[in-house]
C-alpha atoms as a PDB file:
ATOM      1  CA  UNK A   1       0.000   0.000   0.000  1.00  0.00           C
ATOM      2  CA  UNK A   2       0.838   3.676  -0.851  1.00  0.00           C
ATOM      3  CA  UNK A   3      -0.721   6.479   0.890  1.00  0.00           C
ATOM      4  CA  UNK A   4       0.297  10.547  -0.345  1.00  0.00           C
ATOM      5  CA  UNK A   5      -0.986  13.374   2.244  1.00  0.00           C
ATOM      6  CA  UNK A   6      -1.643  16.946   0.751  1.00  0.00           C
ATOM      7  CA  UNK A   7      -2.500  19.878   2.609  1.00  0.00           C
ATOM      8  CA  UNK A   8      -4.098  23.162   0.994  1.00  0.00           C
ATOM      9  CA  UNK A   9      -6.269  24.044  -1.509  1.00  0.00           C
ATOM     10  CA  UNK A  10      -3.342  22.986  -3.986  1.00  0.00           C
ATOM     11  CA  UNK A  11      -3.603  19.526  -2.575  1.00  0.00           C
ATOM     12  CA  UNK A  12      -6.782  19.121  -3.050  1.00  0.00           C
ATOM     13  CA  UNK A  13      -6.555  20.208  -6.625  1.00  0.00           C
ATOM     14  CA  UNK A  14      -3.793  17.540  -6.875  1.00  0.00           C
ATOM     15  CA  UNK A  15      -5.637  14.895  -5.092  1.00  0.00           C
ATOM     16  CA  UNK A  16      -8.546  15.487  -7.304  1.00  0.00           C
ATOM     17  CA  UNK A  17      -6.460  15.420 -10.350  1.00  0.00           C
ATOM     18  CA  UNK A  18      -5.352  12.071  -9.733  1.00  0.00           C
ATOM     19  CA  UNK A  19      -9.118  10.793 -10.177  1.00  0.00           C
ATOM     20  CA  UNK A  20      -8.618  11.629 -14.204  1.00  0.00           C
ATOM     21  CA  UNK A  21      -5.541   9.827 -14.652  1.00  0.00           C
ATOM     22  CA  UNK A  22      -7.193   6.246 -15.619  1.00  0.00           C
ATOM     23  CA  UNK A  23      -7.873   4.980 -18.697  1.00  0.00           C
ATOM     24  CA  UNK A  24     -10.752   6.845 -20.837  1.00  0.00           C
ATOM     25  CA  UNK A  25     -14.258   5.598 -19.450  1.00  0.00           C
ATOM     26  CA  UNK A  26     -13.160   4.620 -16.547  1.00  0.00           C
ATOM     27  CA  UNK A  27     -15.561   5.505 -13.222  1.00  0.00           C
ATOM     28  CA  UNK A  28     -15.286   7.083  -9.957  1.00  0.00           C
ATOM     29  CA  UNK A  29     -17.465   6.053  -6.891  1.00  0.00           C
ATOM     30  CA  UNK A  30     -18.254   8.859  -4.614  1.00  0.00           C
ATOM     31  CA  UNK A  31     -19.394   9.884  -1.579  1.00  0.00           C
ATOM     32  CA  UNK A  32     -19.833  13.361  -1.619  1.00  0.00           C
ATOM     33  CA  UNK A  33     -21.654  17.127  -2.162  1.00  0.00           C
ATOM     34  CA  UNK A  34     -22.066  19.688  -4.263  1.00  0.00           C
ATOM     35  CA  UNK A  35     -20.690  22.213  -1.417  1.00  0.00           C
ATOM     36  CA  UNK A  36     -17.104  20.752  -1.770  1.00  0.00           C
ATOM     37  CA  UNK A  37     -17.280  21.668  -4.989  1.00  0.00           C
ATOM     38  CA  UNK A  38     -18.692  25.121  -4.754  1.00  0.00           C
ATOM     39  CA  UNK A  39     -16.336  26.025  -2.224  1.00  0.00           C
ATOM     40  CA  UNK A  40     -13.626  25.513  -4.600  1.00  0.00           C
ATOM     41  CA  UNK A  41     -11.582  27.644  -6.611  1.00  0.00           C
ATOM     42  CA  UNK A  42     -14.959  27.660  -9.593  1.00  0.00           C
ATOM     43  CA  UNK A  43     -12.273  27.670 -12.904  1.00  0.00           C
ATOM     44  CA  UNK A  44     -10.281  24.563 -11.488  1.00  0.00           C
ATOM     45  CA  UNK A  45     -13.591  22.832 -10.491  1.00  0.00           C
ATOM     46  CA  UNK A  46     -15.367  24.067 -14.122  1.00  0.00           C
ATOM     47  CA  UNK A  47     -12.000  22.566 -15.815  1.00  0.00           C
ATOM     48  CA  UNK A  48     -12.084  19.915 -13.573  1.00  0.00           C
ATOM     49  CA  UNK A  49     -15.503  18.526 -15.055  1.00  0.00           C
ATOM     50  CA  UNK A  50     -14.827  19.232 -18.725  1.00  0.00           C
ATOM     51  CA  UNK A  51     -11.872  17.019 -18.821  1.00  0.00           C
ATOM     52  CA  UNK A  52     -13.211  14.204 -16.755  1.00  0.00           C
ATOM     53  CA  UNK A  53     -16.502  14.636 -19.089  1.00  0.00           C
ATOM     54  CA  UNK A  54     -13.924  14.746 -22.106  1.00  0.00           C
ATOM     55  CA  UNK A  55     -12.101  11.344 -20.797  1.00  0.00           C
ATOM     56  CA  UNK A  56     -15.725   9.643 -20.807  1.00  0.00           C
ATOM     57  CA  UNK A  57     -15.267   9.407 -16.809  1.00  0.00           C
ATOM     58  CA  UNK A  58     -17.979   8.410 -14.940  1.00  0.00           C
ATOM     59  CA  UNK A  59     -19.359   8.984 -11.730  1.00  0.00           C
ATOM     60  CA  UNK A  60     -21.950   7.584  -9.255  1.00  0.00           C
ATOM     61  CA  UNK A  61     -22.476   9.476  -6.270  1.00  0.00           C
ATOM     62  CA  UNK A  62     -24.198   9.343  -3.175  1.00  0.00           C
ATOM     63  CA  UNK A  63     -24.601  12.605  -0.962  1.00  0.00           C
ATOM     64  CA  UNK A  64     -27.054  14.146   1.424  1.00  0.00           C
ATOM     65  CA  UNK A  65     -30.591  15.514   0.474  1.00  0.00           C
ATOM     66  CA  UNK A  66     -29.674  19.447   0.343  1.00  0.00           C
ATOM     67  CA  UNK A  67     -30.729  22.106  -1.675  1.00  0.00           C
ATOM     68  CA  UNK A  68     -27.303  22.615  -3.305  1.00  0.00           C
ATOM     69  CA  UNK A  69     -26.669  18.632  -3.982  1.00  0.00           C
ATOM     70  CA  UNK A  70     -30.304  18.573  -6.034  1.00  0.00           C
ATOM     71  CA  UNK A  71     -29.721  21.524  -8.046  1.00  0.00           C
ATOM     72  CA  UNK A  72     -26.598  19.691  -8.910  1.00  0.00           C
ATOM     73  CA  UNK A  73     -27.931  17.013  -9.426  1.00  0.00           C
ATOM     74  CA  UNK A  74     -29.968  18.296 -12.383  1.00  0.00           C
ATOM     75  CA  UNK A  75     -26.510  18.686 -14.410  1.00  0.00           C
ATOM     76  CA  UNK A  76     -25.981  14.664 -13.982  1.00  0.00           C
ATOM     77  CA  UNK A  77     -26.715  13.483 -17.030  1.00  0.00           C
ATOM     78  CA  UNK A  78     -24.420  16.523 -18.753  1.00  0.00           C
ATOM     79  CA  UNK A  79     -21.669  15.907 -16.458  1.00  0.00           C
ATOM     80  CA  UNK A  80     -21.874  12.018 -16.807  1.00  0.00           C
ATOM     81  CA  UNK A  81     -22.691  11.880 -13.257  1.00  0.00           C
ATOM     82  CA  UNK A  82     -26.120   9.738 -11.438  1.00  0.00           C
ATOM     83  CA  UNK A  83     -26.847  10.741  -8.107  1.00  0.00           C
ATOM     84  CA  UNK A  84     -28.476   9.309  -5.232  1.00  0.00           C
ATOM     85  CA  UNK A  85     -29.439  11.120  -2.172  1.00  0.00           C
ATOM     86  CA  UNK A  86     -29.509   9.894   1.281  1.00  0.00           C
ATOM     87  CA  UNK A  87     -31.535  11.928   4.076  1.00  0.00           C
ATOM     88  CA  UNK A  88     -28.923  15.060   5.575  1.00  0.00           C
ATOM     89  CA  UNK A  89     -30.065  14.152   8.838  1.00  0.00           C
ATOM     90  CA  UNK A  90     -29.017  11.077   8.919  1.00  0.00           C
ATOM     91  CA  UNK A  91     -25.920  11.630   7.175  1.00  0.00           C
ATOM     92  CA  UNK A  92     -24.185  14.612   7.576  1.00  0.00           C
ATOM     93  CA  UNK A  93     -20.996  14.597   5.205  1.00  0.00           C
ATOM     94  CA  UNK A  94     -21.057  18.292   4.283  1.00  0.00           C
ATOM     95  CA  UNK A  95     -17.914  19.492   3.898  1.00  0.00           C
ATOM     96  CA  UNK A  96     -15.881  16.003   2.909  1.00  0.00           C
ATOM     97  CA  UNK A  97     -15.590  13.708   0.451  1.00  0.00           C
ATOM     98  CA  UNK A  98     -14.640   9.926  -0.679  1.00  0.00           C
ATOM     99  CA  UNK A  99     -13.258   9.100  -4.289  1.00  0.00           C
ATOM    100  CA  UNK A 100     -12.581   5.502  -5.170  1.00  0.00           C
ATOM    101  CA  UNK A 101     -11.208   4.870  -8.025  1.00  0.00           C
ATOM    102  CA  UNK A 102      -8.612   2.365 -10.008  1.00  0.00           C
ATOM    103  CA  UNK A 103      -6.942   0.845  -6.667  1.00  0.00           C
ATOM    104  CA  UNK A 104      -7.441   3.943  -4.850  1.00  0.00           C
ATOM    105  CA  UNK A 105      -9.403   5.676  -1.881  1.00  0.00           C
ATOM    106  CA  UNK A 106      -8.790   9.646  -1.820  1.00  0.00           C
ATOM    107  CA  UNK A 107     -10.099  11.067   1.274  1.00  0.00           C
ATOM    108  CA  UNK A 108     -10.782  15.014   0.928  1.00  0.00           C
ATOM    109  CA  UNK A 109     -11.451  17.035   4.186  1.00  0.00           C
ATOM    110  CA  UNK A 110     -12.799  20.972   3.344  1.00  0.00           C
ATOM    111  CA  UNK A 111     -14.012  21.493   7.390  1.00  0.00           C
ATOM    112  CA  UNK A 112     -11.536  23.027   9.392  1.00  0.00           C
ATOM    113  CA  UNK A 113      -8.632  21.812   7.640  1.00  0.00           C
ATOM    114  CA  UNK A 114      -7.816  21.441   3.592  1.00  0.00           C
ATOM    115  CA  UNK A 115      -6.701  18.048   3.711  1.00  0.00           C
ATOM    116  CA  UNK A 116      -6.471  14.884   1.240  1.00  0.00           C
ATOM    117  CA  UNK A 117      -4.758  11.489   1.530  1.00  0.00           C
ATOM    118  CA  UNK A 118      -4.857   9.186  -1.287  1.00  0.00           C
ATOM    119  CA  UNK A 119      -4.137   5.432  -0.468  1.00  0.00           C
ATOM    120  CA  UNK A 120      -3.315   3.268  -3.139  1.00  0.00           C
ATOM    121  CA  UNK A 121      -3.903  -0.306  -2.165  1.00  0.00           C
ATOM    122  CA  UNK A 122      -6.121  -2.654  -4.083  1.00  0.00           C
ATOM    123  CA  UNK A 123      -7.938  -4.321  -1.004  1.00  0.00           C
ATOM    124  CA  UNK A 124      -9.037  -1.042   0.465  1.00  0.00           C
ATOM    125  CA  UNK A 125     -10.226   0.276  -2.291  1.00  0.00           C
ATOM    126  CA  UNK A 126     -12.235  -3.074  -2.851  1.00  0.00           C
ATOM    127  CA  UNK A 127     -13.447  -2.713   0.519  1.00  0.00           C
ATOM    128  CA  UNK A 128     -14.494   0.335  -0.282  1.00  0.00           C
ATOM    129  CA  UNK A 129     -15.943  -0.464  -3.058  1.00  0.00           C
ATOM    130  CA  UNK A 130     -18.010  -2.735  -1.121  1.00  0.00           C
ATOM    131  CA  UNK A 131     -19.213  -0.618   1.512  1.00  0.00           C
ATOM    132  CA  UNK A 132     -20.532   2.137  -1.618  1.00  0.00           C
ATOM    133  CA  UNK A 133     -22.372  -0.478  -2.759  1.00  0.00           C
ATOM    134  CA  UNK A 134     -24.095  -1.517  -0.274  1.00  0.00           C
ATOM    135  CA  UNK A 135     -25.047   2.436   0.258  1.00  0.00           C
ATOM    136  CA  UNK A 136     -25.962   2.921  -3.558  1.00  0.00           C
ATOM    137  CA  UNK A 137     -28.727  -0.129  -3.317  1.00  0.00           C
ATOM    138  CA  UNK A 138     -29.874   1.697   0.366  1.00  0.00           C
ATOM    139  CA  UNK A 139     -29.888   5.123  -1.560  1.00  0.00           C
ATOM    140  CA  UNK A 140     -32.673   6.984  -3.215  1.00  0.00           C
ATOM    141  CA  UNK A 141     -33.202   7.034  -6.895  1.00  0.00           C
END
């Protein structure tokens, strides 16, 4: 197993590139909400999204019933993206995120710190993997 640690707003950017360095049409399973994103620098996210969009990435993601994660979610089909929502309440992951992709797992924290560690390791990932899932066939359509 690998794991990289990045701290900053530039670390997340890097952390986030890594997702879009798999072959073309590859996926991305995430946990996650549209607030990460709009609390991001808008022209790396924007840029972001065109070239995963361009590499025929997708994504399935599941994140909590909020205002900001439906009107997102109305740009899925666009931004080669489904999304299920799970009730805010009952899970309250506003401000992080989970990417698994490839053999990877990168966990991206925007609360009170701008962190993101990447693990490369094929069994966590799987395990991951898993666990989404499981969550996706729980999750709203």
């Amino acid at each position: 197993p690998r794991v990289q640690f990045f701290e900053g707003a530039q670390g997340i950017r890097v952390a986030l590139e890594d997702t879009l360095k798999q072959p073309p049409n590859g996926s991305i399973l995430a946990f996650a909400t549209a607030e990460v994103y709009y609390s991001q620098d808008q022209s790396f996210i924007n840029s972001y999204l065109k070239r995963r969009v361009k590499r025929g990435i997708q994504v399935r993601a599941i994140g909590p019933d909020l205002p900001v994660n439906r009107e997102y979610l109305e740009k899925d089909a666009e931004q080669l993206r489904e999304t299920r929502l799970v009730p805010s309440e009952l899970f309250p992951f506003t401000t992080n995120e989970i990417n698994i992709y490839r053999r990877k797992v990168a966990i991206i924290s925007l609360e009170d710190e701008l962190v993101a560690v990447v693990i490369e390791s094929e069994s966590i990932a799987n395990g991951q993997r898993a666990i989404f899932e499981l969550a996706w066939k729980g999750a709203e359509k």
